[in-house]
C-alpha atoms as a PDB file:
ATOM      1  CA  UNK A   1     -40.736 -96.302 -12.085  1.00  0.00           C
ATOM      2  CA  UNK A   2     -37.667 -94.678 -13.294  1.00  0.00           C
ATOM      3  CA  UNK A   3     -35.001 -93.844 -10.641  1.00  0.00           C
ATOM      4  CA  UNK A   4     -34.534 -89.811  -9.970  1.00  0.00           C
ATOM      5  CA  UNK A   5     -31.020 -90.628 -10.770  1.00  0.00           C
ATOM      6  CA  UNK A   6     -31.579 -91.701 -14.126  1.00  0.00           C
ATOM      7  CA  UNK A   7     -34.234 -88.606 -15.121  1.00  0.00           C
ATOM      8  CA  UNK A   8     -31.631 -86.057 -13.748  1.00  0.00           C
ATOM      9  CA  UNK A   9     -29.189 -87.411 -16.146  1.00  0.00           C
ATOM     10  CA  UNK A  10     -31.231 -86.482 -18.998  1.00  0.00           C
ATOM     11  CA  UNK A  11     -31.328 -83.053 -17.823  1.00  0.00           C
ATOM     12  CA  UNK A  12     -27.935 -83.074 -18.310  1.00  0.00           C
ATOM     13  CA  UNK A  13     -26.776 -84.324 -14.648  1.00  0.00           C
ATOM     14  CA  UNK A  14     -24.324 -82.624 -12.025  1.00  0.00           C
ATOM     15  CA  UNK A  15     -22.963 -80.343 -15.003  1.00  0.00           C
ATOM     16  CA  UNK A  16     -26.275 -78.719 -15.860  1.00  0.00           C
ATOM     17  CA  UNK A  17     -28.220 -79.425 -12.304  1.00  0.00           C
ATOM     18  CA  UNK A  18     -25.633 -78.207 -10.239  1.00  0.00           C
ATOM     19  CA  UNK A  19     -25.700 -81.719  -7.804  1.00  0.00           C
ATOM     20  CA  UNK A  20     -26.791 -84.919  -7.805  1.00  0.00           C
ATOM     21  CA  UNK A  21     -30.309 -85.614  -7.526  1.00  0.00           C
ATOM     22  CA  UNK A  22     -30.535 -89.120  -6.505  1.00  0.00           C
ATOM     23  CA  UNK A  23     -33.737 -89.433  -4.671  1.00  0.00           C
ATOM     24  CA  UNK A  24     -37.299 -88.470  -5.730  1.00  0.00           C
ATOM     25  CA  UNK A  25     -37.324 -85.532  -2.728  1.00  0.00           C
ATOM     26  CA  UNK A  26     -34.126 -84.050  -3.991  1.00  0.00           C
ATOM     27  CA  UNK A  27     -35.755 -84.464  -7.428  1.00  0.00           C
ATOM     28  CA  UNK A  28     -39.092 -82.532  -6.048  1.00  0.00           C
ATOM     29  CA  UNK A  29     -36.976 -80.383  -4.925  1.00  0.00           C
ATOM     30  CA  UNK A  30     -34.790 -79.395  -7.415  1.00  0.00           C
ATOM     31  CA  UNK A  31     -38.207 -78.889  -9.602  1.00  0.00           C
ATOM     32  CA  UNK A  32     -39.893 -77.267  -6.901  1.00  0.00           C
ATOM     33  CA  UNK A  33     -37.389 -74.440  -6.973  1.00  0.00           C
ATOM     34  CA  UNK A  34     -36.863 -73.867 -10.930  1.00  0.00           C
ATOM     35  CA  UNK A  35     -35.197 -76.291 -13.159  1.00  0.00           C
ATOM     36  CA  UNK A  36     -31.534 -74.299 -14.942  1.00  0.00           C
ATOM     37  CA  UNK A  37     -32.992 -73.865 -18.873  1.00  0.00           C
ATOM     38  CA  UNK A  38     -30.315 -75.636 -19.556  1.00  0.00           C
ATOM     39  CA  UNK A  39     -32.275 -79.062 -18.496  1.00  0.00           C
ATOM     40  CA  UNK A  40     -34.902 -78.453 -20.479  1.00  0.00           C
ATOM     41  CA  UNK A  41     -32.282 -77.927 -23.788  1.00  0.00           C
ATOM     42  CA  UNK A  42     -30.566 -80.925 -22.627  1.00  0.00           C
ATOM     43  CA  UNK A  43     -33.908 -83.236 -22.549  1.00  0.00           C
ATOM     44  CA  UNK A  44     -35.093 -81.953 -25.887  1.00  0.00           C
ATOM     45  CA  UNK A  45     -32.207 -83.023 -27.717  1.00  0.00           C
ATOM     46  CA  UNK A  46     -31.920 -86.931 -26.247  1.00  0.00           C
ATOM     47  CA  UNK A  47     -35.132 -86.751 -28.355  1.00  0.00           C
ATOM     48  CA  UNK A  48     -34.407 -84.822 -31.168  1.00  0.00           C
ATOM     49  CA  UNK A  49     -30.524 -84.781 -31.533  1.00  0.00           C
ATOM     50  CA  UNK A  50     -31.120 -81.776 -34.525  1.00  0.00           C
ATOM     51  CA  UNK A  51     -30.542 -78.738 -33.304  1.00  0.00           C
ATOM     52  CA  UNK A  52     -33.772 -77.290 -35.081  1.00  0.00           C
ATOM     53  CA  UNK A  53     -36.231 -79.895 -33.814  1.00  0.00           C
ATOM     54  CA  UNK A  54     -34.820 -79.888 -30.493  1.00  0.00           C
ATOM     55  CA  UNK A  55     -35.771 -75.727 -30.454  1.00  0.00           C
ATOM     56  CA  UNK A  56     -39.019 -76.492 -31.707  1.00  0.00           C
ATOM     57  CA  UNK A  57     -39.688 -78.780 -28.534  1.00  0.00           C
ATOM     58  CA  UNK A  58     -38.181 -76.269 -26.234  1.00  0.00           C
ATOM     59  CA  UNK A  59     -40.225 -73.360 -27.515  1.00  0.00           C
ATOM     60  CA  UNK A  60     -43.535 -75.940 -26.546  1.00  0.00           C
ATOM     61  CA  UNK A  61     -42.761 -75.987 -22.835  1.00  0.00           C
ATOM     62  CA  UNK A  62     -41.208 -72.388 -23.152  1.00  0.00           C
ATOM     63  CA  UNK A  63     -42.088 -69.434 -25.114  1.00  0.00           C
ATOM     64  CA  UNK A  64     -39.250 -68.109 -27.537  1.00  0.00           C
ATOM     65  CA  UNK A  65     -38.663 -64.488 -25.849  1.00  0.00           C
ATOM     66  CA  UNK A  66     -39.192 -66.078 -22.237  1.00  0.00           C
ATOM     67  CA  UNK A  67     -36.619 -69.018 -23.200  1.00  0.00           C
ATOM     68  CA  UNK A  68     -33.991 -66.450 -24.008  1.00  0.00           C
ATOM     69  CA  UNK A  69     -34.448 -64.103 -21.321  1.00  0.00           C
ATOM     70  CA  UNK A  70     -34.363 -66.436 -18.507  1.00  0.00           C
ATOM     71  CA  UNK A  71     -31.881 -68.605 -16.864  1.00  0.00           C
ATOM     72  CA  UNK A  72     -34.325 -70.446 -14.817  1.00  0.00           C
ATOM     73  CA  UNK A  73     -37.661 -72.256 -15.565  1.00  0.00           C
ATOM     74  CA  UNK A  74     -40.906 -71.617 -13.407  1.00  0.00           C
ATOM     75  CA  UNK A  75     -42.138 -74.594 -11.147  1.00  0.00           C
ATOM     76  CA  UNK A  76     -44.688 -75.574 -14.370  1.00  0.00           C
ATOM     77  CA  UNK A  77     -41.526 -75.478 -17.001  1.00  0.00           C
ATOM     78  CA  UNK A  78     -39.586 -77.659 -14.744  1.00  0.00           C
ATOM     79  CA  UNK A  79     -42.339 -80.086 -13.937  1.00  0.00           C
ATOM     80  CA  UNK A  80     -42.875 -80.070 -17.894  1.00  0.00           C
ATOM     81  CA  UNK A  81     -39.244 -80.972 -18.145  1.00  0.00           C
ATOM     82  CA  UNK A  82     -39.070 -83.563 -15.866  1.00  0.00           C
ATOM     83  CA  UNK A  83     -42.033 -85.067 -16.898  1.00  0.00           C
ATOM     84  CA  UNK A  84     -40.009 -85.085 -20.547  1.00  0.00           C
ATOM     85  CA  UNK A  85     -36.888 -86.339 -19.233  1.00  0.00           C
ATOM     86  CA  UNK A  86     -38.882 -89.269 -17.186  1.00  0.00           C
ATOM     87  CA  UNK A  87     -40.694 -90.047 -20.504  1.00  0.00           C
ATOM     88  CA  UNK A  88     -37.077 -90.127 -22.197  1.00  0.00           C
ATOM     89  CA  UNK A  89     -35.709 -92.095 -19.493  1.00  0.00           C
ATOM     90  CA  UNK A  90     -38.549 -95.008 -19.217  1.00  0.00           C
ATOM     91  CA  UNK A  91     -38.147 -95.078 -23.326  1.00  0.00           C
ATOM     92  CA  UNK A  92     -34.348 -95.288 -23.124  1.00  0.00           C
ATOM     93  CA  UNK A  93     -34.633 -98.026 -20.653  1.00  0.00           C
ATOM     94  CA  UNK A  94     -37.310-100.298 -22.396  1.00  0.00           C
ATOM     95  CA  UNK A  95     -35.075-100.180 -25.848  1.00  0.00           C
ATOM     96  CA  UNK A  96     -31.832 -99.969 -24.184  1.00  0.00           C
ATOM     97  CA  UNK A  97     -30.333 -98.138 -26.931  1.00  0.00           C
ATOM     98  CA  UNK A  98     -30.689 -94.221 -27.597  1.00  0.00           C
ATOM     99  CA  UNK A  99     -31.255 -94.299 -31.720  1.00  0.00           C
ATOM    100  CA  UNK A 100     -33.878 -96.718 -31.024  1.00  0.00           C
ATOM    101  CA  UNK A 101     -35.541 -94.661 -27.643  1.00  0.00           C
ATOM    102  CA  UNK A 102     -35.643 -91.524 -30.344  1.00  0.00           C
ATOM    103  CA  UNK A 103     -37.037 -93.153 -33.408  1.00  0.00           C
ATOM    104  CA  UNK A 104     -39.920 -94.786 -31.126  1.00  0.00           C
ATOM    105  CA  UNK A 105     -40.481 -91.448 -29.131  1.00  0.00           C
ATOM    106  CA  UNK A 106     -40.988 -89.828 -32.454  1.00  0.00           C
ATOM    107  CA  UNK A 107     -43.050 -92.192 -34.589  1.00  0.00           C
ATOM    108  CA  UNK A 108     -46.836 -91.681 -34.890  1.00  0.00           C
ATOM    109  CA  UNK A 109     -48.640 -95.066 -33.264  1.00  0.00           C
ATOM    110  CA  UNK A 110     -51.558 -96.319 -33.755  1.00  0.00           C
ATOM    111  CA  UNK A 111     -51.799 -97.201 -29.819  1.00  0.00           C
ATOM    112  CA  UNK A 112     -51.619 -93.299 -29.066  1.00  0.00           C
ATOM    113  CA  UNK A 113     -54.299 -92.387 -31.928  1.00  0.00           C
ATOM    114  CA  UNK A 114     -51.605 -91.883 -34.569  1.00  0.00           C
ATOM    115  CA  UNK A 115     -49.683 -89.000 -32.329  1.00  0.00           C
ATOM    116  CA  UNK A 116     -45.662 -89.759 -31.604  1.00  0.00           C
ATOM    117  CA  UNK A 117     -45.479 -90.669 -27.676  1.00  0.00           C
ATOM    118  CA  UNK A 118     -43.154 -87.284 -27.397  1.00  0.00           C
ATOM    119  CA  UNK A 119     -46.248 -85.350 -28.195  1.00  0.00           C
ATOM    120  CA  UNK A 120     -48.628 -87.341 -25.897  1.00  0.00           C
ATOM    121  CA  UNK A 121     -45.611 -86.417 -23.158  1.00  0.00           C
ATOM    122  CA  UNK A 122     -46.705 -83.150 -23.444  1.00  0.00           C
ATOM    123  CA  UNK A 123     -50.008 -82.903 -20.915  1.00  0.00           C
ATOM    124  CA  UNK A 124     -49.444 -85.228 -17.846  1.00  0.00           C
ATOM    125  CA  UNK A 125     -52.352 -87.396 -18.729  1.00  0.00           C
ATOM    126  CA  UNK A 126     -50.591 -88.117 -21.890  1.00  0.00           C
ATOM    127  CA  UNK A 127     -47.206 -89.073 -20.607  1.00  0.00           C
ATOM    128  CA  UNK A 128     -49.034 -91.455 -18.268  1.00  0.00           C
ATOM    129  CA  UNK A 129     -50.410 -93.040 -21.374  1.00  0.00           C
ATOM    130  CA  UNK A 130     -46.866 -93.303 -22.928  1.00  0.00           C
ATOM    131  CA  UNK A 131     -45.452 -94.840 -19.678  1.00  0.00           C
ATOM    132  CA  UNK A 132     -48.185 -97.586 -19.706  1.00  0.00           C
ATOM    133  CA  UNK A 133     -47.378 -98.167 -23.339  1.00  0.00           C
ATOM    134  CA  UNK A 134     -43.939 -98.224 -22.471  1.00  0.00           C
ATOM    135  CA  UNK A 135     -44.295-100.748 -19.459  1.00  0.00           C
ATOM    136  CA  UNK A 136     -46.589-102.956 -21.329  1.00  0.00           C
ATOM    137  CA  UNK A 137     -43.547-102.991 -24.007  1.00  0.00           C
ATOM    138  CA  UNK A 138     -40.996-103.834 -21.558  1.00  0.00           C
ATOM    139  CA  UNK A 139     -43.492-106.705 -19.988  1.00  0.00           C
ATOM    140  CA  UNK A 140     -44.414-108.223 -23.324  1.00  0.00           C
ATOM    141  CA  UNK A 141     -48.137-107.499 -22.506  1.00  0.00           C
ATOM    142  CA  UNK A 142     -50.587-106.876 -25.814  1.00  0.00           C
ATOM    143  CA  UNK A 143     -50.689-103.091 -26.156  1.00  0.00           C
END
């Protein structure tokens, strides 16, 4: 499992969170109360670093008017986010390289039915999927 550490820093760390969130309570926490929308921006552009594409993402977890009008995300945004920025994280760690995190977060596979593991992140179910995938990856076990 990823450390809270590392997720937080996706979300754009002490600058965007506010503190350090270096255990999984503060982490709960932290998402418990309402994520800053600025975690959620920071998270969609590890995976897609154009500003576009990272808007599109964004507008998924978070309606367009709602996004703009708020400074905060609801307990369900933020758990969205994290769940994101975990995703992120275990992919980052596996490749150990950004570029190459990105280009395998957005490729269609054939091991997630031909959808990109960034989509799959999407539902919970799915991002559990991707973090197998990922762990079987990092272990050198046959996907």
């Amino acid at each position: 499992m990823i450390e809270a550490s590392i997720v937080a820093e996706v979300m754009g760390g002490v600058a965007v969170l506010g503190h350090r969130l270096n255990s999984l309570p503060a982490l709960s926490k932290a998402v418990a109360a309402g994520l800053p929308k600025q975690a959620l921006k920071k998270t969609a552009l590890r995976v897609y670093p154009v500003s576009r594409d990272a808007t599109r993402l964004i507008y998924r977890i978070v309606p367009e008017a709602t996004y703009k009008r708020r400074t905060r995300l609801t307990t369900a945004e933020s758990e969205r986010t994290e769940r994101l920025a975990r995703v992120v994280a275990a992919a980052e760690s596996v490749w150990e390289d950004r570029d190459d995190a990105r280009r395998w977060l957005t490729t269609p596979l054939r091991e997630l039915s031909g959808r990109t593991p960034i989509e799959c992140a999407m539902t919970e179910l799915g991002a559990r999927q991707v973090e197998e995938l990922l762990d079987r990856i990092f272990y050198g076990l046959p996907a």
